[in-house]
PDB file of N, CA and C in Angstrom:
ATOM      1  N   UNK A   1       0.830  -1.185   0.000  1.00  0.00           N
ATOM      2  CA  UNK A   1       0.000   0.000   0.000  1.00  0.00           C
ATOM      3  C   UNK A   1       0.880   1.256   0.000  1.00  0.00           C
ATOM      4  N   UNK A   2       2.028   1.081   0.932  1.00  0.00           N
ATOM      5  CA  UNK A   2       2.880   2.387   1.008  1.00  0.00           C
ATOM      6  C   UNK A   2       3.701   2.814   0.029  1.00  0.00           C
ATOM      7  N   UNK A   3       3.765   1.629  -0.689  1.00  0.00           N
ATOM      8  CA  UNK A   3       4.278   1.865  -2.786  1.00  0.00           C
ATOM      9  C   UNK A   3       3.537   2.555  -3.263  1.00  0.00           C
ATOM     10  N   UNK A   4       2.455   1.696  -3.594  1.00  0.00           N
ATOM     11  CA  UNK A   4       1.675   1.485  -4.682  1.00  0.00           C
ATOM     12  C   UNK A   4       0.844   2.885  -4.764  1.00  0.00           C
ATOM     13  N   UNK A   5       0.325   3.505  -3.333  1.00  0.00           N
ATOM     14  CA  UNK A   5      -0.513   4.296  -3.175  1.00  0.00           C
ATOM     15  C   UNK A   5       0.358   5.827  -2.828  1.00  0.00           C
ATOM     16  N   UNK A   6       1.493   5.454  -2.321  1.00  0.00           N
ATOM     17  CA  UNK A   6       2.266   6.602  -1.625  1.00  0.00           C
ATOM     18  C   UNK A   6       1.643   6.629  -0.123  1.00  0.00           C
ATOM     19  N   UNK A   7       1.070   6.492   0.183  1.00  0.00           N
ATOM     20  CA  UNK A   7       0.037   6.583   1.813  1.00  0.00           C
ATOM     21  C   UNK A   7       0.050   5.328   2.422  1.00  0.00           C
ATOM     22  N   UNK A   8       0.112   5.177   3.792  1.00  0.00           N
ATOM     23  CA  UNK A   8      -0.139   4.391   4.197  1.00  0.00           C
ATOM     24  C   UNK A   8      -1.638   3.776   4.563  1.00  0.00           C
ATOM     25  N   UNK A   9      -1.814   2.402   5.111  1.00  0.00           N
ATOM     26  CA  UNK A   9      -3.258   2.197   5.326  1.00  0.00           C
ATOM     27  C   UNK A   9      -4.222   3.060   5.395  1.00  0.00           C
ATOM     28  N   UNK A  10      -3.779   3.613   6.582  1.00  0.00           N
ATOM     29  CA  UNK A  10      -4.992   3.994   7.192  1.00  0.00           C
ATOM     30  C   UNK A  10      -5.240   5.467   6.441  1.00  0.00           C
ATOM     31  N   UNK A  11      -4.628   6.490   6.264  1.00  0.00           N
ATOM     32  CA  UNK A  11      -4.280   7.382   5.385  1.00  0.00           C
ATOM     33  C   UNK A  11      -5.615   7.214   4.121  1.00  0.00           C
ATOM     34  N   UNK A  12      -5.036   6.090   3.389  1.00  0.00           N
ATOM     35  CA  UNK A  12      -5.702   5.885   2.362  1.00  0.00           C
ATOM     36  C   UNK A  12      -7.245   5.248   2.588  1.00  0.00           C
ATOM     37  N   UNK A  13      -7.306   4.496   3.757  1.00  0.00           N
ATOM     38  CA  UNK A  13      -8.635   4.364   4.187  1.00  0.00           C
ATOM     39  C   UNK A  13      -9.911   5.433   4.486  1.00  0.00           C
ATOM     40  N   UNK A  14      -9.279   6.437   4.979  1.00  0.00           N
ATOM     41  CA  UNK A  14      -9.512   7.860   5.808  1.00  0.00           C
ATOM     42  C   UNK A  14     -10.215   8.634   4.395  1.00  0.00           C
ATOM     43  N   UNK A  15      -9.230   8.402   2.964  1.00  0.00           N
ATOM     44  CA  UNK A  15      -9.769   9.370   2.126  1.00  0.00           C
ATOM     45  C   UNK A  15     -10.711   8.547   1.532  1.00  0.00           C
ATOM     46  N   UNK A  16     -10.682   7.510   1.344  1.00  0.00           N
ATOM     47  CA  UNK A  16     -11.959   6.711   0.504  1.00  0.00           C
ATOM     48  C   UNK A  16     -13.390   6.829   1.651  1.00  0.00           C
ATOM     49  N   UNK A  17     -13.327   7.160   3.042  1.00  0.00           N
ATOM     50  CA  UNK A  17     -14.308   7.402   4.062  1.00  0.00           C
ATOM     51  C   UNK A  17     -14.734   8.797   3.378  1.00  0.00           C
ATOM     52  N   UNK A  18     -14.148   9.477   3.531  1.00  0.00           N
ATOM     53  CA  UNK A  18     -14.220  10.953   3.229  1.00  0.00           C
ATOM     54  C   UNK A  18     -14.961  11.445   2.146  1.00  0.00           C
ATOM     55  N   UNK A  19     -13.979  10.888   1.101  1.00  0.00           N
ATOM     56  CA  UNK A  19     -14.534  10.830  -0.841  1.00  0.00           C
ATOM     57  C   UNK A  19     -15.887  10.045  -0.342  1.00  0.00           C
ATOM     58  N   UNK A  20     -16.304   8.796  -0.026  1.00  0.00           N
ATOM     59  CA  UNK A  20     -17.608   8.648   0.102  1.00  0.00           C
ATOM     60  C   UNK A  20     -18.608   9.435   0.907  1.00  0.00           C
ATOM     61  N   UNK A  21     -18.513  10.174   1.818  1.00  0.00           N
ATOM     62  CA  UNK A  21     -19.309  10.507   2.503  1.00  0.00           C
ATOM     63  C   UNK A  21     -19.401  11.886   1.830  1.00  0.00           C
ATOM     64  N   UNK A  22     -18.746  12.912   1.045  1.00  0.00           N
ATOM     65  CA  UNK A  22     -18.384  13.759   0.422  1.00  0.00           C
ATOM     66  C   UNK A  22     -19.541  13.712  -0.543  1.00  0.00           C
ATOM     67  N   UNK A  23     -19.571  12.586  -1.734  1.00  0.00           N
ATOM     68  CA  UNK A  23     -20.258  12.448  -2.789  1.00  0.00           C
ATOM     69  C   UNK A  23     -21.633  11.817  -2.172  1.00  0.00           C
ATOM     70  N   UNK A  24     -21.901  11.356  -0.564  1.00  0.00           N
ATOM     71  CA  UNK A  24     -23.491  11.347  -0.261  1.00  0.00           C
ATOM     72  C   UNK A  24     -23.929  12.387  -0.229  1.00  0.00           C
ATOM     73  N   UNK A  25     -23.122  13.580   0.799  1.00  0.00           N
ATOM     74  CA  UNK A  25     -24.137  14.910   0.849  1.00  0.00           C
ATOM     75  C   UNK A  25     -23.929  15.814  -0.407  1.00  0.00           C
ATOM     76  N   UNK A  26     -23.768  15.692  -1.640  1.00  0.00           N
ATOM     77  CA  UNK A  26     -23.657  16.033  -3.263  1.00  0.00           C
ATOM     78  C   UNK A  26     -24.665  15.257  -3.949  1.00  0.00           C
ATOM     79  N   UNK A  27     -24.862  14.148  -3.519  1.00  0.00           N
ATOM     80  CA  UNK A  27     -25.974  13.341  -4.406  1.00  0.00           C
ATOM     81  C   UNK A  27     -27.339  12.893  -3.833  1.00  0.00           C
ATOM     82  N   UNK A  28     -26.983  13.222  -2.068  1.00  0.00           N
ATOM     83  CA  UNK A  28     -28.482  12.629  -1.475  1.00  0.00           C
ATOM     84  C   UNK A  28     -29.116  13.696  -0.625  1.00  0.00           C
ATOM     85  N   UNK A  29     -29.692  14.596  -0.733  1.00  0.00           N
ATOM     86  CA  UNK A  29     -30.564  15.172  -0.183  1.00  0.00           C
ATOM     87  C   UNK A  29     -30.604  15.433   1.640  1.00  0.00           C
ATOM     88  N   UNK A  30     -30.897  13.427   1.929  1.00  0.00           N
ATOM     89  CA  UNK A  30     -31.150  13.515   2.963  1.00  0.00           C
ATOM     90  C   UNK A  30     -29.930  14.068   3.947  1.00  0.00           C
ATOM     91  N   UNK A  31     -28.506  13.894   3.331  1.00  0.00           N
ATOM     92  CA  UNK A  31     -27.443  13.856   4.158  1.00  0.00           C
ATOM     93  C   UNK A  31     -27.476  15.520   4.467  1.00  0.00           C
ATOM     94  N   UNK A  32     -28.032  16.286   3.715  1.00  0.00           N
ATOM     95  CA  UNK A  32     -27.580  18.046   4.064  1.00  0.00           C
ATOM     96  C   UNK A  32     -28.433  17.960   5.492  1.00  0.00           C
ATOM     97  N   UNK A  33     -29.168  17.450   5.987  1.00  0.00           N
ATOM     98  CA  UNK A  33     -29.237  17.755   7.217  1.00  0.00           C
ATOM     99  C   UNK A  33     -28.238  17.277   8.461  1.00  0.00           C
ATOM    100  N   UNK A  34     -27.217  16.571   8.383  1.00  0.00           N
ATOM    101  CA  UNK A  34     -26.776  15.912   8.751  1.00  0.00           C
ATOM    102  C   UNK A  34     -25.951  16.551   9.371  1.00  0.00           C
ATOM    103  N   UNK A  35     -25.336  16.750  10.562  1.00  0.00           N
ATOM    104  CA  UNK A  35     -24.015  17.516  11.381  1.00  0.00           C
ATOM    105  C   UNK A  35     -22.707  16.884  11.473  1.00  0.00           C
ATOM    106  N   UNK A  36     -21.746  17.624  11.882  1.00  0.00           N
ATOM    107  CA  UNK A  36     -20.414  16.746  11.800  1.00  0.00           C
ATOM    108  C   UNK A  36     -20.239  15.586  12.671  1.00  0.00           C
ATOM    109  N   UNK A  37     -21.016  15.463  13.468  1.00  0.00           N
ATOM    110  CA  UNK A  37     -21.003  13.617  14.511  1.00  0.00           C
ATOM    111  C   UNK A  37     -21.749  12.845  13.389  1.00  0.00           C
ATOM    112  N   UNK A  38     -22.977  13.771  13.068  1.00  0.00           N
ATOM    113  CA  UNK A  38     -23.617  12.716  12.265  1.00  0.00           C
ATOM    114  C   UNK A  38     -22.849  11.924  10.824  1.00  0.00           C
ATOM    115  N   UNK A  39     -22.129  13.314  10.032  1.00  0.00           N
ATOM    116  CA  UNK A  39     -21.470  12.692   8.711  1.00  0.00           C
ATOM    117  C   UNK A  39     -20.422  11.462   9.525  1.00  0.00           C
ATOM    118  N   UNK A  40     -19.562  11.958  10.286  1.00  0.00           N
ATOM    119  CA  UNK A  40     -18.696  11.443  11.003  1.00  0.00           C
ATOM    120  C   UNK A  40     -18.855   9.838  11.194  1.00  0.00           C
ATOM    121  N   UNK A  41     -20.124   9.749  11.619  1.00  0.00           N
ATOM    122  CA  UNK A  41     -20.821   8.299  12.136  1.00  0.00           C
ATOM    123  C   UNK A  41     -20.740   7.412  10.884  1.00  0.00           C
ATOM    124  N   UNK A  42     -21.622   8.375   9.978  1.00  0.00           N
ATOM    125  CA  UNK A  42     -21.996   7.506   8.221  1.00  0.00           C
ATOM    126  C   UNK A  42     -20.643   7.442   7.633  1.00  0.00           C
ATOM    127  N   UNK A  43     -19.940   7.663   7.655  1.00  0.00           N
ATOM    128  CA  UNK A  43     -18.676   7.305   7.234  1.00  0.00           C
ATOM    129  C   UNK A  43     -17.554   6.467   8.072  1.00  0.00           C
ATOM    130  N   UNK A  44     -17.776   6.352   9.296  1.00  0.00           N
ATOM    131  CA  UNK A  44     -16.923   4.965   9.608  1.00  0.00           C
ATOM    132  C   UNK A  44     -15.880   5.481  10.939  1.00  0.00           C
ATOM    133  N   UNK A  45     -15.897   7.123  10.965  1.00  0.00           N
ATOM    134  CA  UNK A  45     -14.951   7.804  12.202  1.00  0.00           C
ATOM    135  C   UNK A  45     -15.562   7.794  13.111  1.00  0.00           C
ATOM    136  N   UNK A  46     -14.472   7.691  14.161  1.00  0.00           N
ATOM    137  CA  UNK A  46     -15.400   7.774  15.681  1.00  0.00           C
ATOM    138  C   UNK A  46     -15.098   9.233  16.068  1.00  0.00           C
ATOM    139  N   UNK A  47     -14.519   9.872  15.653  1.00  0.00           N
ATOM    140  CA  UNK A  47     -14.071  10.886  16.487  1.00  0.00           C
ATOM    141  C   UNK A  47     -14.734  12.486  14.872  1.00  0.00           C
ATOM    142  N   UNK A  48     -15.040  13.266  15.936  1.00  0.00           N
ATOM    143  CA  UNK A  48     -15.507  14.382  14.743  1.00  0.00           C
ATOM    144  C   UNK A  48     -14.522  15.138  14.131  1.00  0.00           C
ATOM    145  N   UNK A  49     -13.518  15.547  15.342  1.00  0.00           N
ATOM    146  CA  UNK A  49     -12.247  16.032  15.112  1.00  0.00           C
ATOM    147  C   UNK A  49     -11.773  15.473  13.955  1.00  0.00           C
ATOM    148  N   UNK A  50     -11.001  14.134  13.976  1.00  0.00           N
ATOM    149  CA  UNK A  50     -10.176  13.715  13.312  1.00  0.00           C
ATOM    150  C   UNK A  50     -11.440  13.480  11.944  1.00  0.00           C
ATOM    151  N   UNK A  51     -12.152  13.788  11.769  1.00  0.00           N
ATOM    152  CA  UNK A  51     -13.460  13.696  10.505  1.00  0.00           C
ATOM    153  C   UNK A  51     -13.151  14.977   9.889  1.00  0.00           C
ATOM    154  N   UNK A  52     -13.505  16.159  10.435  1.00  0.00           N
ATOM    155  CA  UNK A  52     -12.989  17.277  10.052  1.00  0.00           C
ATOM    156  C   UNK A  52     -11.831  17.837   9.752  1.00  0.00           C
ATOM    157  N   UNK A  53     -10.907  17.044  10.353  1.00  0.00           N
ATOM    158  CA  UNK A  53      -9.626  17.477   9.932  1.00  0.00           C
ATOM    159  C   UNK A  53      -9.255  17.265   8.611  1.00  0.00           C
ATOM    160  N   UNK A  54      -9.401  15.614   8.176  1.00  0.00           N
ATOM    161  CA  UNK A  54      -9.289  14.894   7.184  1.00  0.00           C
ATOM    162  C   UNK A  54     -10.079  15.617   6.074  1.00  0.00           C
ATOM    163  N   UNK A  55     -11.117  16.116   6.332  1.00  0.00           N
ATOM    164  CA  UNK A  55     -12.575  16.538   5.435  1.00  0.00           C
ATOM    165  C   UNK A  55     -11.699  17.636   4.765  1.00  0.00           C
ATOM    166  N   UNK A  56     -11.369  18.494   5.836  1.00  0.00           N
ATOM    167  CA  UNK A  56     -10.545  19.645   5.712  1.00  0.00           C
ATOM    168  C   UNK A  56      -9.238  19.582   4.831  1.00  0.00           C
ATOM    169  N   UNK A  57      -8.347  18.871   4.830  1.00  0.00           N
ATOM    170  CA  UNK A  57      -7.133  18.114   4.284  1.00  0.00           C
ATOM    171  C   UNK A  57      -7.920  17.987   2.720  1.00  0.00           C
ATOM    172  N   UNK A  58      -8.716  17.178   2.371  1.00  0.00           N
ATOM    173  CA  UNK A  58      -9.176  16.554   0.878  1.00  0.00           C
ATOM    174  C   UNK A  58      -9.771  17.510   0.318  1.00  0.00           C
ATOM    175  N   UNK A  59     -10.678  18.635   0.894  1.00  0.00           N
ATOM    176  CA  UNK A  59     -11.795  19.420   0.239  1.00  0.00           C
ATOM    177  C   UNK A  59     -11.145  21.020   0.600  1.00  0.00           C
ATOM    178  N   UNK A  60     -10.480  21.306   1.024  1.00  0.00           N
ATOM    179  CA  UNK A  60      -9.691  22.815   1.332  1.00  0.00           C
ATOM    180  C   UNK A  60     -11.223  23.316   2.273  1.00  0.00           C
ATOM    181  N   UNK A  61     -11.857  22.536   3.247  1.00  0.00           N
ATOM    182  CA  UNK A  61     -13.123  23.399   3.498  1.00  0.00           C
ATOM    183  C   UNK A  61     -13.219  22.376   4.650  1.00  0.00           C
ATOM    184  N   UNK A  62     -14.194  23.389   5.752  1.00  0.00           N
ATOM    185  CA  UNK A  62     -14.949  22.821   6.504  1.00  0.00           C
ATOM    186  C   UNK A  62     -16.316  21.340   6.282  1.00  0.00           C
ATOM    187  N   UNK A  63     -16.488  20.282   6.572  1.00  0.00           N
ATOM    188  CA  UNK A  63     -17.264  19.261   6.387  1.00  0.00           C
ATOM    189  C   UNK A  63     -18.904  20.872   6.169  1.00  0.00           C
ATOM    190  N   UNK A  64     -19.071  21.639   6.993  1.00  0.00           N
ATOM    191  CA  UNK A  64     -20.261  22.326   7.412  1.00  0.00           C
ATOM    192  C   UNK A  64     -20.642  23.480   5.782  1.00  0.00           C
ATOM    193  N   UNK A  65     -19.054  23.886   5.807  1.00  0.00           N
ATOM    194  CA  UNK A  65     -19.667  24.698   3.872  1.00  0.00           C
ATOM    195  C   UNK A  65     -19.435  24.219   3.473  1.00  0.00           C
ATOM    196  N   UNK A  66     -18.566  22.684   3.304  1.00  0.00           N
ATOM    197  CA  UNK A  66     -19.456  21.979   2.350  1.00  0.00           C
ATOM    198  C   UNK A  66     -20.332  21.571   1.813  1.00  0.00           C
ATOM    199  N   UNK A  67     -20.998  21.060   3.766  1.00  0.00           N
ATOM    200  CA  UNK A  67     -22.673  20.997   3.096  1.00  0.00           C
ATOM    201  C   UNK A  67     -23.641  21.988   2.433  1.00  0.00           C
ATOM    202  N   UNK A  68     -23.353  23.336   3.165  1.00  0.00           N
ATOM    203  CA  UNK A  68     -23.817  24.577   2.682  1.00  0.00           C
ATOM    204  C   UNK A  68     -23.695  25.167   1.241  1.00  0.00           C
ATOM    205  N   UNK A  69     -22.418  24.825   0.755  1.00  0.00           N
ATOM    206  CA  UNK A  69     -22.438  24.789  -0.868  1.00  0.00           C
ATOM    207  C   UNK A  69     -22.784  23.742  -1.400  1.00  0.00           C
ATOM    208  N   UNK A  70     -23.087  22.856  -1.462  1.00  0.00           N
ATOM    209  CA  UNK A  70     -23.860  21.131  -1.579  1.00  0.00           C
ATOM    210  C   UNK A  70     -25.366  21.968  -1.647  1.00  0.00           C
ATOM    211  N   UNK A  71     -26.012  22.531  -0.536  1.00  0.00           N
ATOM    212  CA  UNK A  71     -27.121  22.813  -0.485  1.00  0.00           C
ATOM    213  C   UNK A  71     -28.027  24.048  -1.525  1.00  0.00           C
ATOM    214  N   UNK A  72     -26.877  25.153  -1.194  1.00  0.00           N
ATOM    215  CA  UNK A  72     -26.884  26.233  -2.264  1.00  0.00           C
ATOM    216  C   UNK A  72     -27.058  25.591  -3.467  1.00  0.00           C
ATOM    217  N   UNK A  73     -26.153  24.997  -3.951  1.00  0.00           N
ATOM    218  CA  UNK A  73     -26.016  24.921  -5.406  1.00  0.00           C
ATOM    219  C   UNK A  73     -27.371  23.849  -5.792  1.00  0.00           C
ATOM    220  N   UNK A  74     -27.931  22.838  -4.808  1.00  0.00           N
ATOM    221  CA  UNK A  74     -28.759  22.019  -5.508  1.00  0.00           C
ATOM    222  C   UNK A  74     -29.921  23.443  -5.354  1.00  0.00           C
ATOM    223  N   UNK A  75     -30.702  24.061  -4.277  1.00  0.00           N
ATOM    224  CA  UNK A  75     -31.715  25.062  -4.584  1.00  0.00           C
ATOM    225  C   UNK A  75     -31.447  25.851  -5.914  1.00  0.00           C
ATOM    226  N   UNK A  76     -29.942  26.298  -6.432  1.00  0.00           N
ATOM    227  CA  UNK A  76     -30.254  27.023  -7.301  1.00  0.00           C
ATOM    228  C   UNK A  76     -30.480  25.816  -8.255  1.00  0.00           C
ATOM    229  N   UNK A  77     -30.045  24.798  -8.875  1.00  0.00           N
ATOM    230  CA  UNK A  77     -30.626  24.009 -10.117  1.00  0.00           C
ATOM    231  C   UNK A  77     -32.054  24.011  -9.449  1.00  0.00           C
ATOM    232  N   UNK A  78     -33.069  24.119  -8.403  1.00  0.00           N
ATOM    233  CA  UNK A  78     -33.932  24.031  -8.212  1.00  0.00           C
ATOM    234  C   UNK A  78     -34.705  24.904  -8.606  1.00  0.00           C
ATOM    235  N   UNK A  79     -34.285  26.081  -8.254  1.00  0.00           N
ATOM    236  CA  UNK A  79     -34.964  27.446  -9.223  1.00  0.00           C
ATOM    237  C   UNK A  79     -34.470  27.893 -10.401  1.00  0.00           C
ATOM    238  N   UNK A  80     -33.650  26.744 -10.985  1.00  0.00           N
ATOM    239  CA  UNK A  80     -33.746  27.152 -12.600  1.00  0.00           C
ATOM    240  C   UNK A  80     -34.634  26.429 -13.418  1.00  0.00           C
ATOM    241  N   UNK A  81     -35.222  25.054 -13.133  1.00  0.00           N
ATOM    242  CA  UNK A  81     -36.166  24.238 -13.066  1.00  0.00           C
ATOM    243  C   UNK A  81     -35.393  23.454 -13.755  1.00  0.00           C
ATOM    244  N   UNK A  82     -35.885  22.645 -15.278  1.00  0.00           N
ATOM    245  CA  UNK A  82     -35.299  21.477 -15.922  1.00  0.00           C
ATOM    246  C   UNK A  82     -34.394  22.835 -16.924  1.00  0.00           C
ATOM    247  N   UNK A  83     -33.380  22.477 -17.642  1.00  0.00           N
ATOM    248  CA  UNK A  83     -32.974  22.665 -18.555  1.00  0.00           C
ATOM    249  C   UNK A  83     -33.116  22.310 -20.056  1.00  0.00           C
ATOM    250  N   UNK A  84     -33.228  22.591 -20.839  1.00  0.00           N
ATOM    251  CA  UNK A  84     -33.657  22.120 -22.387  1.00  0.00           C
ATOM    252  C   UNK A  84     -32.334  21.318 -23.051  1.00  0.00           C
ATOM    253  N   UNK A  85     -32.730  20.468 -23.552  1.00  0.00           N
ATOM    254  CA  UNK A  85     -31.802  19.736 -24.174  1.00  0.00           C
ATOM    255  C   UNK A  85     -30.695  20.489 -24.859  1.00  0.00           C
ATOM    256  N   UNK A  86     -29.136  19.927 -24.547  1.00  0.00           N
ATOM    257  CA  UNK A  86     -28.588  20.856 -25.654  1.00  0.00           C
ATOM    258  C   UNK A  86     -28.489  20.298 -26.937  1.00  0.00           C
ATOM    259  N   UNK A  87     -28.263  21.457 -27.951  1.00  0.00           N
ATOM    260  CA  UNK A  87     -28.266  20.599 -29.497  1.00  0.00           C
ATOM    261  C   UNK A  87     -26.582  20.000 -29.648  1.00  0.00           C
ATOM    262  N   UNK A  88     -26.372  19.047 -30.467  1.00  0.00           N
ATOM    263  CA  UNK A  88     -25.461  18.152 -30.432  1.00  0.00           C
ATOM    264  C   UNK A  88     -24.828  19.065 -31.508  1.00  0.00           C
TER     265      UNK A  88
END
């Protein structure tokens, strides 16, 4: 792992927690309500700290504007409604 990946285990475990829990509150709705114990939990950390830190490390941002730009940005596709096909 410490070849192949440059990182060790746990390192590399930490960001695939992260990257997943990252792309739930981007794709699922339910997760924007969710707080930093809570993302923390759904992703596999026990500790919030070391959740945020990591969050912080991969995304240059707090786990919290993340969700907040996660949230922003789906209301605005919400008030632009559907989009029209583009022509090819």
């Amino acid at each position: 792992m410490n070849i192949s990946k440059g990182v060790n285990f746990r390192t590399y475990l930490n960001e695939l927690r992260i990257r997943y829990i990252a792309k739930q509150i981007s794709e699922n709705p339910e997760y924007l309500k969710y707080g930093n114990d809570g993302l923390a939990s759904e992703c596999g950390m026990g500790s919030r700290s070391t959740f945020s830190r990591h969050f912080f490390k991969i995304y240059g941002m707090s786990p919290q504007k993340y969700v907040k730009k996660c949230r922003e940005e789906r209301e605005a596709r919400w008030l632009r409604g559907p989009q029209p096909p583009r022509p090819r």
